[in-house]
C-alpha atoms as a PDB file:
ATOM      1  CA  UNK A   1       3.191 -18.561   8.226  1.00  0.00           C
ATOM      2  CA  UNK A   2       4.971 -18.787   4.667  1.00  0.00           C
ATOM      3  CA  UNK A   3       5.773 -15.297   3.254  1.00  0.00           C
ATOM      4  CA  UNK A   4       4.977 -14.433  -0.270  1.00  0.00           C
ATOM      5  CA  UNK A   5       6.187 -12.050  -2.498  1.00  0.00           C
ATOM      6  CA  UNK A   6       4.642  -9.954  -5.365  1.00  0.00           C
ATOM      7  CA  UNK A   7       5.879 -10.528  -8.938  1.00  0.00           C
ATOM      8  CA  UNK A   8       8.461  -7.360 -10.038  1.00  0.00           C
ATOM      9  CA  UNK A   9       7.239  -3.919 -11.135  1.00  0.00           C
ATOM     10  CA  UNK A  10       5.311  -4.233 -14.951  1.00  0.00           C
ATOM     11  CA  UNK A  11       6.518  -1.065 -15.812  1.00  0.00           C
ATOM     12  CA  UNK A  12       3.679   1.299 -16.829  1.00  0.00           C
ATOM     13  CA  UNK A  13       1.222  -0.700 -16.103  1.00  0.00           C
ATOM     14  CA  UNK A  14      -2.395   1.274 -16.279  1.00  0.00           C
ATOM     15  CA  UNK A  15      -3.509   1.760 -12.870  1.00  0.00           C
ATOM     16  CA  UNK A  16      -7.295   0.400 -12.202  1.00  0.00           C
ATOM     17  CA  UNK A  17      -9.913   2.049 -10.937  1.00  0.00           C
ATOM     18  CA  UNK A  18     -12.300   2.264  -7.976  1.00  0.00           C
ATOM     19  CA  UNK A  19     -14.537   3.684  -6.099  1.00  0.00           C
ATOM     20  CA  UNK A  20     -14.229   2.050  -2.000  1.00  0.00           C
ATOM     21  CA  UNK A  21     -15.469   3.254   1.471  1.00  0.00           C
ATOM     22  CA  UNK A  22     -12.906   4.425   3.712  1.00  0.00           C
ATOM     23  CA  UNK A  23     -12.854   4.336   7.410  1.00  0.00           C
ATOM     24  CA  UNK A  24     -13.384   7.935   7.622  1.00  0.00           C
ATOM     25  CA  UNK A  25     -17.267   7.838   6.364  1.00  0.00           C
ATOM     26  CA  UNK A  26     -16.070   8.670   2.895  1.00  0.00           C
ATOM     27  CA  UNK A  27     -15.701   7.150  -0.645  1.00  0.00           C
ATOM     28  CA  UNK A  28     -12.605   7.295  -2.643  1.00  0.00           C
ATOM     29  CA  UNK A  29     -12.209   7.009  -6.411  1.00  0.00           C
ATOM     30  CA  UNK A  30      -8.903   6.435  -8.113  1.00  0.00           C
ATOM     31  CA  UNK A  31      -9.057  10.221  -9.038  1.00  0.00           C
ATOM     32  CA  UNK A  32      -9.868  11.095  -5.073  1.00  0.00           C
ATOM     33  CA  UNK A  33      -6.567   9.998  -4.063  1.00  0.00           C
ATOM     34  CA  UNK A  34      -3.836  10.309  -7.285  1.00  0.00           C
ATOM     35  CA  UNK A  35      -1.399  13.336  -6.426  1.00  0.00           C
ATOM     36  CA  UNK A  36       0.310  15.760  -9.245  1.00  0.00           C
ATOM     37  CA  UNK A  37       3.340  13.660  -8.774  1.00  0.00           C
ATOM     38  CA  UNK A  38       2.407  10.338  -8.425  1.00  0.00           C
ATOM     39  CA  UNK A  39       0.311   7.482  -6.015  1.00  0.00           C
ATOM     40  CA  UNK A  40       0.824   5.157  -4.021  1.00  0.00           C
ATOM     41  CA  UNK A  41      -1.413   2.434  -3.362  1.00  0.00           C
ATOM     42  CA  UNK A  42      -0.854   0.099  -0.070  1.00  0.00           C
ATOM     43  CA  UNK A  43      -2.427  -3.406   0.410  1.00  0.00           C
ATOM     44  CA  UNK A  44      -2.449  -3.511   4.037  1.00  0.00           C
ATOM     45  CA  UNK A  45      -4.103  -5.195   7.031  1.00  0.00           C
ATOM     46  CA  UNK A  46      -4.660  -5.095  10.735  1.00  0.00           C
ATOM     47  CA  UNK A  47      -3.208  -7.924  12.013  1.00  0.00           C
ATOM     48  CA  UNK A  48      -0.275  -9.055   9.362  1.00  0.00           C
ATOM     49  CA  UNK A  49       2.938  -8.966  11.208  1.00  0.00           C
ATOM     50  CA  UNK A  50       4.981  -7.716   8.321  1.00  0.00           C
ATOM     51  CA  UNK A  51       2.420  -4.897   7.973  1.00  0.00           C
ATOM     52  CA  UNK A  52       2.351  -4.206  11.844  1.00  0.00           C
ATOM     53  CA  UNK A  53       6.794  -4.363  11.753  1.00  0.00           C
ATOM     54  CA  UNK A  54       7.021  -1.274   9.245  1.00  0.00           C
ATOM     55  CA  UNK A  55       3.864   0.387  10.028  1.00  0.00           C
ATOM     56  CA  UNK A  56       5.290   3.819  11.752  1.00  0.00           C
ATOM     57  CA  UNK A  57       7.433   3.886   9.282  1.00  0.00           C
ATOM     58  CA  UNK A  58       4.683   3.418   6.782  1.00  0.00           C
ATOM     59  CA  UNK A  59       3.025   6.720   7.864  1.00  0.00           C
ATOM     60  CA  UNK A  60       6.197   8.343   8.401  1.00  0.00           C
ATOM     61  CA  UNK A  61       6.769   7.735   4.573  1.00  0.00           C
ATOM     62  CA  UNK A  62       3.358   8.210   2.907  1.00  0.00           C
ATOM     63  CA  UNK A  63       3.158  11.881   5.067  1.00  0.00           C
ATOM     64  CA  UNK A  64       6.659  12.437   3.602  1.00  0.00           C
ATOM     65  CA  UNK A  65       5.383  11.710  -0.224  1.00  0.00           C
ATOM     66  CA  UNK A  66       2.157  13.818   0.534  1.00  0.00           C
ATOM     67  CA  UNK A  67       4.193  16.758   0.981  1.00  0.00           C
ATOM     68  CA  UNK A  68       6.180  15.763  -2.851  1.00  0.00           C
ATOM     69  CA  UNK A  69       2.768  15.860  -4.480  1.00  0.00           C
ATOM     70  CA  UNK A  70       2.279  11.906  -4.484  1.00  0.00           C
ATOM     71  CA  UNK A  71      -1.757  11.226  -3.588  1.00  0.00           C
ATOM     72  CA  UNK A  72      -1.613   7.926  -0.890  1.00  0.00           C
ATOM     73  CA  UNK A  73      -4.328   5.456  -0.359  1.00  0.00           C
ATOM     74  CA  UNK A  74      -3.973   2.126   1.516  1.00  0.00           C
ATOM     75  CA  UNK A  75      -6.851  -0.706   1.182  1.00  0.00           C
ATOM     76  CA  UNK A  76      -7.522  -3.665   3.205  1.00  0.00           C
ATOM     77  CA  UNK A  77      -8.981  -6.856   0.804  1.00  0.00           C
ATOM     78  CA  UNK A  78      -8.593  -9.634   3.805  1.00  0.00           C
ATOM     79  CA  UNK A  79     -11.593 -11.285   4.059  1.00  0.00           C
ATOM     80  CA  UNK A  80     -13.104 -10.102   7.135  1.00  0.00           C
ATOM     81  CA  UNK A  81     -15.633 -13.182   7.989  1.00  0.00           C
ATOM     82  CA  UNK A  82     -12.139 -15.482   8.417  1.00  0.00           C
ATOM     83  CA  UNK A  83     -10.249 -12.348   9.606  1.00  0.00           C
ATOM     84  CA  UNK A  84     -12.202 -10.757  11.890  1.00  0.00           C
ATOM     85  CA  UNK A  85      -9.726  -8.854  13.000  1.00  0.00           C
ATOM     86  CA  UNK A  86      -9.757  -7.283   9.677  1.00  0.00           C
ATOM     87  CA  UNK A  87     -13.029  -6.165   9.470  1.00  0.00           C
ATOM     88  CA  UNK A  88     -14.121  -2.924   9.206  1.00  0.00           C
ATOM     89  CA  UNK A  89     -14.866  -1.630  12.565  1.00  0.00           C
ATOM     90  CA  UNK A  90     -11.109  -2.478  13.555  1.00  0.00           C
ATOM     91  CA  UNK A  91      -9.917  -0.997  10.091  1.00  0.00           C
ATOM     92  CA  UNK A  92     -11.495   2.321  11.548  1.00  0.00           C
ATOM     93  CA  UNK A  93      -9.581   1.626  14.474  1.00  0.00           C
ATOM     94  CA  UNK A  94      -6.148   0.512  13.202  1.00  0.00           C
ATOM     95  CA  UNK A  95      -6.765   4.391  11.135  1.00  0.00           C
ATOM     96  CA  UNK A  96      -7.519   6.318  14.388  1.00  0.00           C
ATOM     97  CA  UNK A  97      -5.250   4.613  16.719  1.00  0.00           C
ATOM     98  CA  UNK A  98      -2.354   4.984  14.314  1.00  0.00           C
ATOM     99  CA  UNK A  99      -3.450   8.734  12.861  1.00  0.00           C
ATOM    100  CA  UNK A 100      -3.458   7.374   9.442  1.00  0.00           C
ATOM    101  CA  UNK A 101      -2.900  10.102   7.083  1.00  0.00           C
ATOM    102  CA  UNK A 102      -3.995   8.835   3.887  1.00  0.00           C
ATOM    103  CA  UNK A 103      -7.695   6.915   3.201  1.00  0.00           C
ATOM    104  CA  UNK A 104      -7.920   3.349   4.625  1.00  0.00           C
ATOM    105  CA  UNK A 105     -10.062   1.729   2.183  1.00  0.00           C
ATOM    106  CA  UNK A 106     -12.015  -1.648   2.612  1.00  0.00           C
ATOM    107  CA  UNK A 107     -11.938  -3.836  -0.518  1.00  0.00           C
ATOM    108  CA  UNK A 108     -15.150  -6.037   0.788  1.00  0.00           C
ATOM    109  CA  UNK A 109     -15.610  -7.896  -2.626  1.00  0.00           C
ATOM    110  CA  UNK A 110     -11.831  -8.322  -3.172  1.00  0.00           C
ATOM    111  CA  UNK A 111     -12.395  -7.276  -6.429  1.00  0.00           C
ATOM    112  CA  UNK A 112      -9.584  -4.318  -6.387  1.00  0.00           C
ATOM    113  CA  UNK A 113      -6.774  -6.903  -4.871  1.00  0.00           C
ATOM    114  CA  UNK A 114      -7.893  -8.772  -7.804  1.00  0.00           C
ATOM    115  CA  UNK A 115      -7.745  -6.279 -10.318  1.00  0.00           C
ATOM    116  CA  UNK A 116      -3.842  -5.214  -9.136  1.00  0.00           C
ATOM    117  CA  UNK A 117      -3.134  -8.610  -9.085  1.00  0.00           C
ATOM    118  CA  UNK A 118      -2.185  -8.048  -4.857  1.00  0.00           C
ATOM    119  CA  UNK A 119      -0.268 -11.040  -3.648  1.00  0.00           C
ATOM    120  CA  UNK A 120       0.201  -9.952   0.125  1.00  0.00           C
ATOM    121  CA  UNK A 121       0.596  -7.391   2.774  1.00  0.00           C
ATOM    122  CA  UNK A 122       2.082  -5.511   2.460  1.00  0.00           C
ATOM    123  CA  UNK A 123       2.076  -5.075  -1.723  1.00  0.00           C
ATOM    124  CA  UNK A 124       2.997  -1.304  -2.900  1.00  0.00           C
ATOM    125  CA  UNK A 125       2.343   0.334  -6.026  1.00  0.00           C
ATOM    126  CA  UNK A 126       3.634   3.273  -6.841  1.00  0.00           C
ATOM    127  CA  UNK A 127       2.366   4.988 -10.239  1.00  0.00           C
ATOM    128  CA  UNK A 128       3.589   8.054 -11.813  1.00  0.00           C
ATOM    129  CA  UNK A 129       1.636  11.254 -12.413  1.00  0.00           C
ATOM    130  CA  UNK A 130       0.080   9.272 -15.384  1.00  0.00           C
ATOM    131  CA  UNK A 131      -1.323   6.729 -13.392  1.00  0.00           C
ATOM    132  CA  UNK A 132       1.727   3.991 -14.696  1.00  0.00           C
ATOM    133  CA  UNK A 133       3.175   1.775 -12.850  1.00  0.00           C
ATOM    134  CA  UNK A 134       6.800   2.478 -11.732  1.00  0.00           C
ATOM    135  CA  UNK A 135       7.527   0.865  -8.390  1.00  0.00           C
ATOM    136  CA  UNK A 136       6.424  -2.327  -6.901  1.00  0.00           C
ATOM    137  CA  UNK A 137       8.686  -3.158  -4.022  1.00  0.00           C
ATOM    138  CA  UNK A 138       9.526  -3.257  -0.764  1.00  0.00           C
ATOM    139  CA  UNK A 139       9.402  -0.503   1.893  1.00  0.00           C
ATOM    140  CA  UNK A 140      12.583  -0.989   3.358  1.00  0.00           C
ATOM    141  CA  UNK A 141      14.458  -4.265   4.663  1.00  0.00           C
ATOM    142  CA  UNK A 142      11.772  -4.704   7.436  1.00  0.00           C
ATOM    143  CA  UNK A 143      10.504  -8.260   7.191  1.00  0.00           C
ATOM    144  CA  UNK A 144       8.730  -9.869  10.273  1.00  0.00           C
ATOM    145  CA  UNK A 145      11.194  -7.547  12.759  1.00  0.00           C
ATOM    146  CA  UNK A 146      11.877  -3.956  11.928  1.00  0.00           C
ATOM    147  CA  UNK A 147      14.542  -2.826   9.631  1.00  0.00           C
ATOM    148  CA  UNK A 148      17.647  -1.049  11.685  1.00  0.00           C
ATOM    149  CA  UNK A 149      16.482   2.780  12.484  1.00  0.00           C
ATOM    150  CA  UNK A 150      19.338   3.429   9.819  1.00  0.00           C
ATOM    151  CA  UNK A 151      18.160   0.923   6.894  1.00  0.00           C
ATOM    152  CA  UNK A 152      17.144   2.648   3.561  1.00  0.00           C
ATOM    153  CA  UNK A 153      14.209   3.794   2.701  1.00  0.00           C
ATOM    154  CA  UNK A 154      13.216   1.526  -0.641  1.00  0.00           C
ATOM    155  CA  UNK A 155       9.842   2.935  -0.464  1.00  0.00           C
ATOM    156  CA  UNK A 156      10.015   6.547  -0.060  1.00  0.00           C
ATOM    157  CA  UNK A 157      13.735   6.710  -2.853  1.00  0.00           C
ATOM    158  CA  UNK A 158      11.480   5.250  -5.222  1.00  0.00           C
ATOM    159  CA  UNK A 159       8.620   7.523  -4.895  1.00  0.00           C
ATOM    160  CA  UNK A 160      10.807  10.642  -4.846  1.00  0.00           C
ATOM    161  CA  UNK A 161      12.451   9.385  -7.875  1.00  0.00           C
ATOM    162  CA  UNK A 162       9.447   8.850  -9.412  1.00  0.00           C
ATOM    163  CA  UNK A 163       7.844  12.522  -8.102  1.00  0.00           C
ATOM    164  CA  UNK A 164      10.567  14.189  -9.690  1.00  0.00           C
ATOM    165  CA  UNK A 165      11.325  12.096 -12.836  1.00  0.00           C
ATOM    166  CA  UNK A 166       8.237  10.379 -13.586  1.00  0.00           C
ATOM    167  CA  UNK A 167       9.964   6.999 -14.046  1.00  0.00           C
ATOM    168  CA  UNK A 168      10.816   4.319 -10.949  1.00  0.00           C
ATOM    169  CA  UNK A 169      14.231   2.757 -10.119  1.00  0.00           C
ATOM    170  CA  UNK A 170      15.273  -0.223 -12.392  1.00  0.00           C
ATOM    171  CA  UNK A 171      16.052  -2.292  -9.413  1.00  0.00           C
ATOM    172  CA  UNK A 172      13.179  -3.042  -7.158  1.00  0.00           C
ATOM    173  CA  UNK A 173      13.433  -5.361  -4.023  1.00  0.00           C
ATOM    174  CA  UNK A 174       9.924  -7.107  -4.061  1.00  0.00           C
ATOM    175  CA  UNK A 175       8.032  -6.532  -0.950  1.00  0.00           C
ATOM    176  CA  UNK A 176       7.391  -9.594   1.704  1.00  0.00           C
ATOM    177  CA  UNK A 177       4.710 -10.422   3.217  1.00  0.00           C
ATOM    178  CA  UNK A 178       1.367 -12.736   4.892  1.00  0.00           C
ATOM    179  CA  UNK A 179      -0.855 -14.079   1.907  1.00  0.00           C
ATOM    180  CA  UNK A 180      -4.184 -11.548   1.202  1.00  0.00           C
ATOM    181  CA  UNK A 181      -6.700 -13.854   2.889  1.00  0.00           C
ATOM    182  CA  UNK A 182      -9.423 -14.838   0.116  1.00  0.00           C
ATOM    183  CA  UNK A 183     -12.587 -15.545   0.949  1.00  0.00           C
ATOM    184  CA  UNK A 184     -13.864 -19.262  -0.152  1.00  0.00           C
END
């Protein structure tokens, strides 16, 4: 498994929009899910073991930023015919195993990951109320093992900053993680 990770944050770059299913039975657009503060979009999966190393601290932080105004969305793009176990029945079950509280969103065409130019999971974006790019980074110092309980939160600092200023940090540590699997 060779890690990739995302070129650094093009600041203000235009969020894109979409309209995907979530696991819940719903669709969310772009404007479904962007806060008064800020979003935050997650490329995740089910099975990525960087994704699976920071994922309670993943929910820990996107319920945080919920409460600061910043809309969260995360969206699976692996393709799911290699990847089974990213398919969408066990996308709805990652979501109610794990109590996701943001919209788990299945990018079946890939055409979203495309569009953000997603390199891996886990790849964040955080945009500002405006819907421009500000943070594209890690969410803490988590790789394949969990960060130390005590390890700063990369993720979250950004956001806030970005809640409360509109503008991201200038130094971003690039997130890590497994290749998005495209399909042939």
């Amino acid at each position: 498994m060779a890690a990739l990770t995302p070129p650094v944050c093009d600041f203000n770059w235009p969020a894109t929009g979409f309209s995907l299913p979530a696991t819940d039975g719903k669709d969310y657009a772009l404007g479904d899910i962007a806060g008064s503060k800020g979003t935050l979009i997650m490329f995740i999966c089910n099975h990525c073991p960087f994704v699976l190393a920071i994922l309670d601290r993943m929910i820990r932080d996107a319920t945080d930023l919920r409460t600061m105004g910043v809309g969260v969305a995360a969206i699976c793009s692996n393709d799911p015919v290699a990847y089974p176990s990213d398919n969408f029945e066990n996308m709805a079950r990652t979501a109610r195993d794990h109590a996701f509280p943001f919209p788990y969103l299945h990018d079946a065409d890939q055409s979203v990951a495309r569009a953000y130019n997603a390199v891996c999971t886990p790849d964040f974006f955080g945009f500002d109320a405006a819907l421009g790019l500000q943070y594209r980074g890690q969410l803490d110092a988590s790789r394949v093992q969990p960060a130390p309980p005590a390890a700063r939160r990369d993720l979250y600092e950004a956001m806030k900053q970005v809640a409360e200023t509109g503008h991201g940090p200038r130094e971003q540590i690039p997130s890590m993680g497994c290749s998005i699997k495209w399909a042939a």
